[in-house]
PDB file of N, CA and C in Angstrom:
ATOM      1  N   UNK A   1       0.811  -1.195   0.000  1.00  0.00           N
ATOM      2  CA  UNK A   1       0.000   0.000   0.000  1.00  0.00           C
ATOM      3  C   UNK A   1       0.852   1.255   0.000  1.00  0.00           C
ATOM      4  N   UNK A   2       1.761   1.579   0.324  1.00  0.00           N
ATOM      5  CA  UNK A   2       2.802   2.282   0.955  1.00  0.00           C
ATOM      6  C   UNK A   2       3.430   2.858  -1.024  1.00  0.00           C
ATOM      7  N   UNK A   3       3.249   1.545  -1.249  1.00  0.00           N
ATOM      8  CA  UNK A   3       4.481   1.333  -2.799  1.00  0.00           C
ATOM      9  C   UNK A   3       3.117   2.113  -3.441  1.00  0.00           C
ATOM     10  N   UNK A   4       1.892   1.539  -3.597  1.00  0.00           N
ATOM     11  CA  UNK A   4       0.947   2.502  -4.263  1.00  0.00           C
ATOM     12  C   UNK A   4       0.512   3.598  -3.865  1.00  0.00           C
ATOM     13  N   UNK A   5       0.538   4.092  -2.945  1.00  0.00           N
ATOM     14  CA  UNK A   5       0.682   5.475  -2.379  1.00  0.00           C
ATOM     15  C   UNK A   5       1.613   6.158  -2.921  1.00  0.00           C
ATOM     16  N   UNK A   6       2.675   5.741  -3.203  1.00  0.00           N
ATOM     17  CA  UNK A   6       4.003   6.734  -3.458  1.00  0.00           C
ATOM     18  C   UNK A   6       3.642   6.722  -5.233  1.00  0.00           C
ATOM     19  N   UNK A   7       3.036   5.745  -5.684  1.00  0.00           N
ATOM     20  CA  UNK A   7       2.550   5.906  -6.964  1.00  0.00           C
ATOM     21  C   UNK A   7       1.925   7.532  -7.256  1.00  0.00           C
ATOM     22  N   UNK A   8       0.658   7.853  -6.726  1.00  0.00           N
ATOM     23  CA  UNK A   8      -0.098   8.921  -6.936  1.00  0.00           C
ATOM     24  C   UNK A   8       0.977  10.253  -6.680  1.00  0.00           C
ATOM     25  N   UNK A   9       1.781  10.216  -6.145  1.00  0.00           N
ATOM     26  CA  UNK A   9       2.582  11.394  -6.304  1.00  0.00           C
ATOM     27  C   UNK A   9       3.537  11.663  -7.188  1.00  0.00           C
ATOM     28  N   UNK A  10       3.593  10.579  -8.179  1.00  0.00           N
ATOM     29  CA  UNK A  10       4.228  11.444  -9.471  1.00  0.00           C
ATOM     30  C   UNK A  10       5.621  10.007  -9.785  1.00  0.00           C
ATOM     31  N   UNK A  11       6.199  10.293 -10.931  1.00  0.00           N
ATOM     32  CA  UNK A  11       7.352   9.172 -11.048  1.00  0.00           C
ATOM     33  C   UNK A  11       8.314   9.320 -10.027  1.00  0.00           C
ATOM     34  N   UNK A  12       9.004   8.506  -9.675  1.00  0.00           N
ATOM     35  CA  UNK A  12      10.355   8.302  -9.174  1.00  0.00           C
ATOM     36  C   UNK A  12      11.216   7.909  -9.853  1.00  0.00           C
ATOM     37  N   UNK A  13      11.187   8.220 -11.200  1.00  0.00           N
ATOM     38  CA  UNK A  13      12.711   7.809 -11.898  1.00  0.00           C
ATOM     39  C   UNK A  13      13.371   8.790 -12.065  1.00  0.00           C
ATOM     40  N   UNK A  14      14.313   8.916 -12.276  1.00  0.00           N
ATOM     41  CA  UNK A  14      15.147   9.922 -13.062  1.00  0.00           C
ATOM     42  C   UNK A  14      14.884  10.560 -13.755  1.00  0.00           C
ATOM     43  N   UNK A  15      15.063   9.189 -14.982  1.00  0.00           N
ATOM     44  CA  UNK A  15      14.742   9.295 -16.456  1.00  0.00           C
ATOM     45  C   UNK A  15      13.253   9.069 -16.979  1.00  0.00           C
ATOM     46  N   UNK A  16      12.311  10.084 -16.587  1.00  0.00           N
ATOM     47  CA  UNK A  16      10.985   9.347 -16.673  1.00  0.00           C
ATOM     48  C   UNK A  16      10.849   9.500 -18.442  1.00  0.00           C
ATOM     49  N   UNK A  17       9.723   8.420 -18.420  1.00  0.00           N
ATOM     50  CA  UNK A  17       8.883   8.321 -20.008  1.00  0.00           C
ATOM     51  C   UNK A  17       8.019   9.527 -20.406  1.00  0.00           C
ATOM     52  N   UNK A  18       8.614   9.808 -21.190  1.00  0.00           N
ATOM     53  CA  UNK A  18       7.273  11.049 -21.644  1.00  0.00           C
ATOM     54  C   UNK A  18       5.626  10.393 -21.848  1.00  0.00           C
ATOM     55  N   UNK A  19       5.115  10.826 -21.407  1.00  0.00           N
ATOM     56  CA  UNK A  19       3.491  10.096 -22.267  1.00  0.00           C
ATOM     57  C   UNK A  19       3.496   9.946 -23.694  1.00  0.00           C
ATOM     58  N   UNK A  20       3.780  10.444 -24.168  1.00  0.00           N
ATOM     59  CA  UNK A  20       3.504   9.792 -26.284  1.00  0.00           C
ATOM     60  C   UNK A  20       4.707   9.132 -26.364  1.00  0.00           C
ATOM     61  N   UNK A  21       5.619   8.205 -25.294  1.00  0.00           N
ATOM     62  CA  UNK A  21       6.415   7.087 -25.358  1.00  0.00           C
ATOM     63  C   UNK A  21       5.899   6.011 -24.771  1.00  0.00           C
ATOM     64  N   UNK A  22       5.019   6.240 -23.336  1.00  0.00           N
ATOM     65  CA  UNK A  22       4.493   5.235 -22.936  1.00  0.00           C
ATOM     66  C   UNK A  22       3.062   5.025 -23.660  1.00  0.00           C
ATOM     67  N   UNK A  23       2.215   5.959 -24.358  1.00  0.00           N
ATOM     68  CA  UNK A  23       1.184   5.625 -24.601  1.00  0.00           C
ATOM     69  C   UNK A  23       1.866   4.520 -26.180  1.00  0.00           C
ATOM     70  N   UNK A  24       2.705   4.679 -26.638  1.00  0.00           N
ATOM     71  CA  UNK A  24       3.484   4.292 -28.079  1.00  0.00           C
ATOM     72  C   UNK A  24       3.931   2.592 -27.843  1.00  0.00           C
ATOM     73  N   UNK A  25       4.582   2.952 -26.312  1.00  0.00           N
ATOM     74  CA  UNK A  25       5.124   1.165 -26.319  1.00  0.00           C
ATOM     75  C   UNK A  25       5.012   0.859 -25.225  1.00  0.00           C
ATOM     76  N   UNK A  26       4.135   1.393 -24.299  1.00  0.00           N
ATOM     77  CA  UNK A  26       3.518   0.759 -23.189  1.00  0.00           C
ATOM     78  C   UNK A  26       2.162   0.838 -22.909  1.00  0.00           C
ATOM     79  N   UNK A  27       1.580   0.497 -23.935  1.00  0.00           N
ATOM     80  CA  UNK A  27      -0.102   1.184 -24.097  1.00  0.00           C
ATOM     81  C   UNK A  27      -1.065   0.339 -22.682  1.00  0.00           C
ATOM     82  N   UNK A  28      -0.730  -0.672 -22.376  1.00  0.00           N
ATOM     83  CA  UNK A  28      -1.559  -1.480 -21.527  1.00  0.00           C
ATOM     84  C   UNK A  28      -0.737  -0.782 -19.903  1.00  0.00           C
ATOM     85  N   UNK A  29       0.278  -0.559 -19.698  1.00  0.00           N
ATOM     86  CA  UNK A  29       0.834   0.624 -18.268  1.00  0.00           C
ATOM     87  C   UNK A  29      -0.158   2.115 -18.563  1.00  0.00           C
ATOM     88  N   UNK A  30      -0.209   2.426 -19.711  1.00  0.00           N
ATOM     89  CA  UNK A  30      -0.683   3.802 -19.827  1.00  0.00           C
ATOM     90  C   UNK A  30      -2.248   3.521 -19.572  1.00  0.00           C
ATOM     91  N   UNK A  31      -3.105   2.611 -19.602  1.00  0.00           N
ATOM     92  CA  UNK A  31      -4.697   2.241 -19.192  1.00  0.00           C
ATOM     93  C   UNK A  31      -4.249   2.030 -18.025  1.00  0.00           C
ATOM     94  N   UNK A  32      -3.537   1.170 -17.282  1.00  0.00           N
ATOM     95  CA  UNK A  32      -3.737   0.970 -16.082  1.00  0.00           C
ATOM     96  C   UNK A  32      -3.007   2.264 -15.236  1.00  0.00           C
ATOM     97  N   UNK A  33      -2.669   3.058 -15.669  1.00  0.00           N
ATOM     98  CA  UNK A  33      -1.906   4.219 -14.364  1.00  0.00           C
ATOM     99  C   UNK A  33      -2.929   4.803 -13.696  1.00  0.00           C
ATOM    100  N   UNK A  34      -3.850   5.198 -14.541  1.00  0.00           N
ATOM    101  CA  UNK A  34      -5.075   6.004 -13.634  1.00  0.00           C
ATOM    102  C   UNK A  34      -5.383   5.058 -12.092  1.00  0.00           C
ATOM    103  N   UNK A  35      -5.419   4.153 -11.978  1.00  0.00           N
ATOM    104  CA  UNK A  35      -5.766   3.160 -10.842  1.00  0.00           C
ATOM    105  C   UNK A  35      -4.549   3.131  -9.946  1.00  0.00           C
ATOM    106  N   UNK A  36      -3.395   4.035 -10.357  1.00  0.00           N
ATOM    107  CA  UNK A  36      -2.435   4.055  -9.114  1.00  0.00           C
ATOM    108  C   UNK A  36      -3.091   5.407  -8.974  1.00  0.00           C
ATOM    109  N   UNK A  37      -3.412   6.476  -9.534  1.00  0.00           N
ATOM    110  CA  UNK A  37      -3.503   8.137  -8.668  1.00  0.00           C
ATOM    111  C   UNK A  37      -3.982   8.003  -7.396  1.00  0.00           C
ATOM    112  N   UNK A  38      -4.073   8.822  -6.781  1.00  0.00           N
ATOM    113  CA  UNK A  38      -4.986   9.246  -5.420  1.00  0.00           C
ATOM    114  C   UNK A  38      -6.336   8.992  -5.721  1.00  0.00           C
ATOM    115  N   UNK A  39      -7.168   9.385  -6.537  1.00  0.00           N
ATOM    116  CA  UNK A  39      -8.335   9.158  -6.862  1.00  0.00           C
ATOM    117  C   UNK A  39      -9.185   7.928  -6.953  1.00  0.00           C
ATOM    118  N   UNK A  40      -8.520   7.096  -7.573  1.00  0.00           N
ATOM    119  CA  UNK A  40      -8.288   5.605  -7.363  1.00  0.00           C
ATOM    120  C   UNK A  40      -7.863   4.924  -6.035  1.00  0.00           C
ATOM    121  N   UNK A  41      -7.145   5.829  -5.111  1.00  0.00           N
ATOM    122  CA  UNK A  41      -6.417   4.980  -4.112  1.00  0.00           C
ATOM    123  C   UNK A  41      -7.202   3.872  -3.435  1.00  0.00           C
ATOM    124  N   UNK A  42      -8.432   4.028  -3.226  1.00  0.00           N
ATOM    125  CA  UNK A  42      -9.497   3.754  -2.207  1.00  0.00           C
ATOM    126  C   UNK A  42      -9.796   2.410  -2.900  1.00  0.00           C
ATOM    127  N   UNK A  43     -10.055   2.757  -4.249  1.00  0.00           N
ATOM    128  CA  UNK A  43     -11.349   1.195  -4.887  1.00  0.00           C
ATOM    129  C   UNK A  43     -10.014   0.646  -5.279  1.00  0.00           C
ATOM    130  N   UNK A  44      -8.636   0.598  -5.120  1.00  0.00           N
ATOM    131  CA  UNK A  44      -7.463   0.030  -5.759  1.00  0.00           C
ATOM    132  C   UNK A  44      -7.075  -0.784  -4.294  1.00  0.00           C
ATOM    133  N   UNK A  45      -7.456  -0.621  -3.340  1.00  0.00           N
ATOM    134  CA  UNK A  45      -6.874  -0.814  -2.100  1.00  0.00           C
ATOM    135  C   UNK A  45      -8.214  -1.778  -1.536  1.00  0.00           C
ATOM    136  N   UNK A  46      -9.682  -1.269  -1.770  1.00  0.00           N
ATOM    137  CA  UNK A  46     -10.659  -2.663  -1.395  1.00  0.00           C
ATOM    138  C   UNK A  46     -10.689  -3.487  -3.069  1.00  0.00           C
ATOM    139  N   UNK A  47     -10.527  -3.479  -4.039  1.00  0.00           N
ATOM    140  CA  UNK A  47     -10.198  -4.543  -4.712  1.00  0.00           C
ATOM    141  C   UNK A  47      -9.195  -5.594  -4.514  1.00  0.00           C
ATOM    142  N   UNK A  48      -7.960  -4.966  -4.106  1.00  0.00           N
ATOM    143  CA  UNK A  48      -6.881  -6.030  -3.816  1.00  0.00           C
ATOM    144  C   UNK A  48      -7.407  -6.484  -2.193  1.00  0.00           C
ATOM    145  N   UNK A  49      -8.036  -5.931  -1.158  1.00  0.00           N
ATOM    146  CA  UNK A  49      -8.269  -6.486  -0.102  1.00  0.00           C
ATOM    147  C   UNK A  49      -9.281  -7.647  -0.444  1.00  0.00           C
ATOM    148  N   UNK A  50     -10.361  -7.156  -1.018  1.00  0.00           N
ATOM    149  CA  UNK A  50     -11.352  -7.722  -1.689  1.00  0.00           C
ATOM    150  C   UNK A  50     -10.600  -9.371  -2.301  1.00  0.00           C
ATOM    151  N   UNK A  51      -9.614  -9.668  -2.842  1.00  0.00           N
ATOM    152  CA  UNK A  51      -9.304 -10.444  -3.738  1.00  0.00           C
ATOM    153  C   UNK A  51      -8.277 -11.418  -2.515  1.00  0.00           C
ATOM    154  N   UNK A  52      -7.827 -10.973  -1.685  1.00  0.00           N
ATOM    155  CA  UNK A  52      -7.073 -11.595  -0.395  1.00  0.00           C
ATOM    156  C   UNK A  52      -7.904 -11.924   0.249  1.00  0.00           C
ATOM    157  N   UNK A  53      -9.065 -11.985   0.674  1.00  0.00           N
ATOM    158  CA  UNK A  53      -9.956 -12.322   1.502  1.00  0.00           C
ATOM    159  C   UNK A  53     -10.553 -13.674   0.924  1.00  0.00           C
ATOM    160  N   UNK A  54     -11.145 -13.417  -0.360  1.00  0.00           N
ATOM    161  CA  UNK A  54     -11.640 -13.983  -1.440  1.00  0.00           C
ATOM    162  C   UNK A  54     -10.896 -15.186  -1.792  1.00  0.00           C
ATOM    163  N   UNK A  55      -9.416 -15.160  -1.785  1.00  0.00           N
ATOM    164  CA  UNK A  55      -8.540 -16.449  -1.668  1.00  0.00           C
ATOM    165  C   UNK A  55      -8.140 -17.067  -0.345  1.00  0.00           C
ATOM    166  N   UNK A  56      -8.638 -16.098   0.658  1.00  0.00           N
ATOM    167  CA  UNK A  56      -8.239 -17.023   1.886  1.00  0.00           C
ATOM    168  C   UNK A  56      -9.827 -18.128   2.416  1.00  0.00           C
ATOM    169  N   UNK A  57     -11.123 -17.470   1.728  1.00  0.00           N
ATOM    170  CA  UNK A  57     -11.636 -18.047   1.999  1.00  0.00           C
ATOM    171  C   UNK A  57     -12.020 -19.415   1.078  1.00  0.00           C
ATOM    172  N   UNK A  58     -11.532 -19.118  -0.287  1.00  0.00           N
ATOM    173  CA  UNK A  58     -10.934 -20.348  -0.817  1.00  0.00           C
ATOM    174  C   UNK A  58     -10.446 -21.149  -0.306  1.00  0.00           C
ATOM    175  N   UNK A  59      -9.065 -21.271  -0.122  1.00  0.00           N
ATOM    176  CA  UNK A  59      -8.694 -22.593   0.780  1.00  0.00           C
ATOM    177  C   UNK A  59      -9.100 -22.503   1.696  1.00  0.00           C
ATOM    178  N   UNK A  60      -9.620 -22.032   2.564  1.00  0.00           N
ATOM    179  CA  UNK A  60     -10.212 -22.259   3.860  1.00  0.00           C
ATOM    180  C   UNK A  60     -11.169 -23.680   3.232  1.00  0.00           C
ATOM    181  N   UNK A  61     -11.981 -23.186   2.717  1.00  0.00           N
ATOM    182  CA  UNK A  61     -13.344 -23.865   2.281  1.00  0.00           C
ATOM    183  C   UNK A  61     -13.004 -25.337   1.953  1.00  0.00           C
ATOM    184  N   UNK A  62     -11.973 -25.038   0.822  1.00  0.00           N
ATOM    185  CA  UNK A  62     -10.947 -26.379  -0.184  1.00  0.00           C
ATOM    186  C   UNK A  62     -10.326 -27.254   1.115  1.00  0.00           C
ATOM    187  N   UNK A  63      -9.988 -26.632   2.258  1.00  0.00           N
ATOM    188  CA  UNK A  63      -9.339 -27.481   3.336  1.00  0.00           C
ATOM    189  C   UNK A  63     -10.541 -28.199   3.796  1.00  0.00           C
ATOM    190  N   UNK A  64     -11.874 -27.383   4.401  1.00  0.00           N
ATOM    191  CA  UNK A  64     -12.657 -28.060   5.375  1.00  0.00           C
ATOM    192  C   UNK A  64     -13.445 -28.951   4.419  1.00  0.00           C
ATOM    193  N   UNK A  65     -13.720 -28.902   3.551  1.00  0.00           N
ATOM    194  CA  UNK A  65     -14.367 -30.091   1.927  1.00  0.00           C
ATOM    195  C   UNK A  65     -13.144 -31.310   2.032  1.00  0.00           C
ATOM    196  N   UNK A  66     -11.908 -31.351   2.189  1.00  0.00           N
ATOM    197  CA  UNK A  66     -11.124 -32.768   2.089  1.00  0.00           C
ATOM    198  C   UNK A  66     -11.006 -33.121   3.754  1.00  0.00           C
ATOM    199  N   UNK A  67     -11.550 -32.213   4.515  1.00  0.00           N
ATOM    200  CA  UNK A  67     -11.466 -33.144   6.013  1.00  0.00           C
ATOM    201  C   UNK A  67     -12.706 -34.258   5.805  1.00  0.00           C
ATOM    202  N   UNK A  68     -12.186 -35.436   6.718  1.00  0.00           N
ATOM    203  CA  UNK A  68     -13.621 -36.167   6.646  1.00  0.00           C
ATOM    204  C   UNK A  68     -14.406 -35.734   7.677  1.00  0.00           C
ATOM    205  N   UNK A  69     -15.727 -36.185   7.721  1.00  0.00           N
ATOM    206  CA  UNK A  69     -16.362 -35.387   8.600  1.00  0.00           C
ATOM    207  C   UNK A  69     -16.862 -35.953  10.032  1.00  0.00           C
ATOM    208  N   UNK A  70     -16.571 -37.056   9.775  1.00  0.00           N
ATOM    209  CA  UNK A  70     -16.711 -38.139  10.792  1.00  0.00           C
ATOM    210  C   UNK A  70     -18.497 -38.642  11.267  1.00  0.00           C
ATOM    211  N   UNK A  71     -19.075 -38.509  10.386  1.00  0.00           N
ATOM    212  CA  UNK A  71     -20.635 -38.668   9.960  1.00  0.00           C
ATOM    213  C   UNK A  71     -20.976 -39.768   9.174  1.00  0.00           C
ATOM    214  N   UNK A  72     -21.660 -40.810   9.992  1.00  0.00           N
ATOM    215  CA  UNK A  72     -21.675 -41.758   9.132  1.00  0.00           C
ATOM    216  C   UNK A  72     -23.342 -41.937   8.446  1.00  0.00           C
TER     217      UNK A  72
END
């Protein structure tokens, strides 16, 4: 969260990409940047929570389905 936070405040490279270089040969980074800004921060931060939860209750589930149940 920390790493996408520091996103919305602008590049950290040096040598940054101009936009009509990344829109040219990084067209699929240039759709997804809007979802690092600040504006985004919020639904970028419960989607990925959203999606960790969502796999923990996966195997959760996948574990308690191969216990036996001891029910005859």
């Amino acid at each position: 969260l920390d790493e996408n936070a520091g996103y919305s405040r602008g590049p950290s490279a040096v040598n940054t990409v101009s936009d009509e270089q990344l829109a040219r040969d990084y067209p699929n980074v240039m759709a997804a940047g809007r979802f690092f800004g600040a504006a985004e921060f919020d639904k970028t931060f419960e989607l990925g929570l959203d999606m960790v939860l969502d796999e923990m209750e996966r195997l959760r589930d996948g574990a308690n389905a191969s216990q036996p149940s001891g029910k005859v």
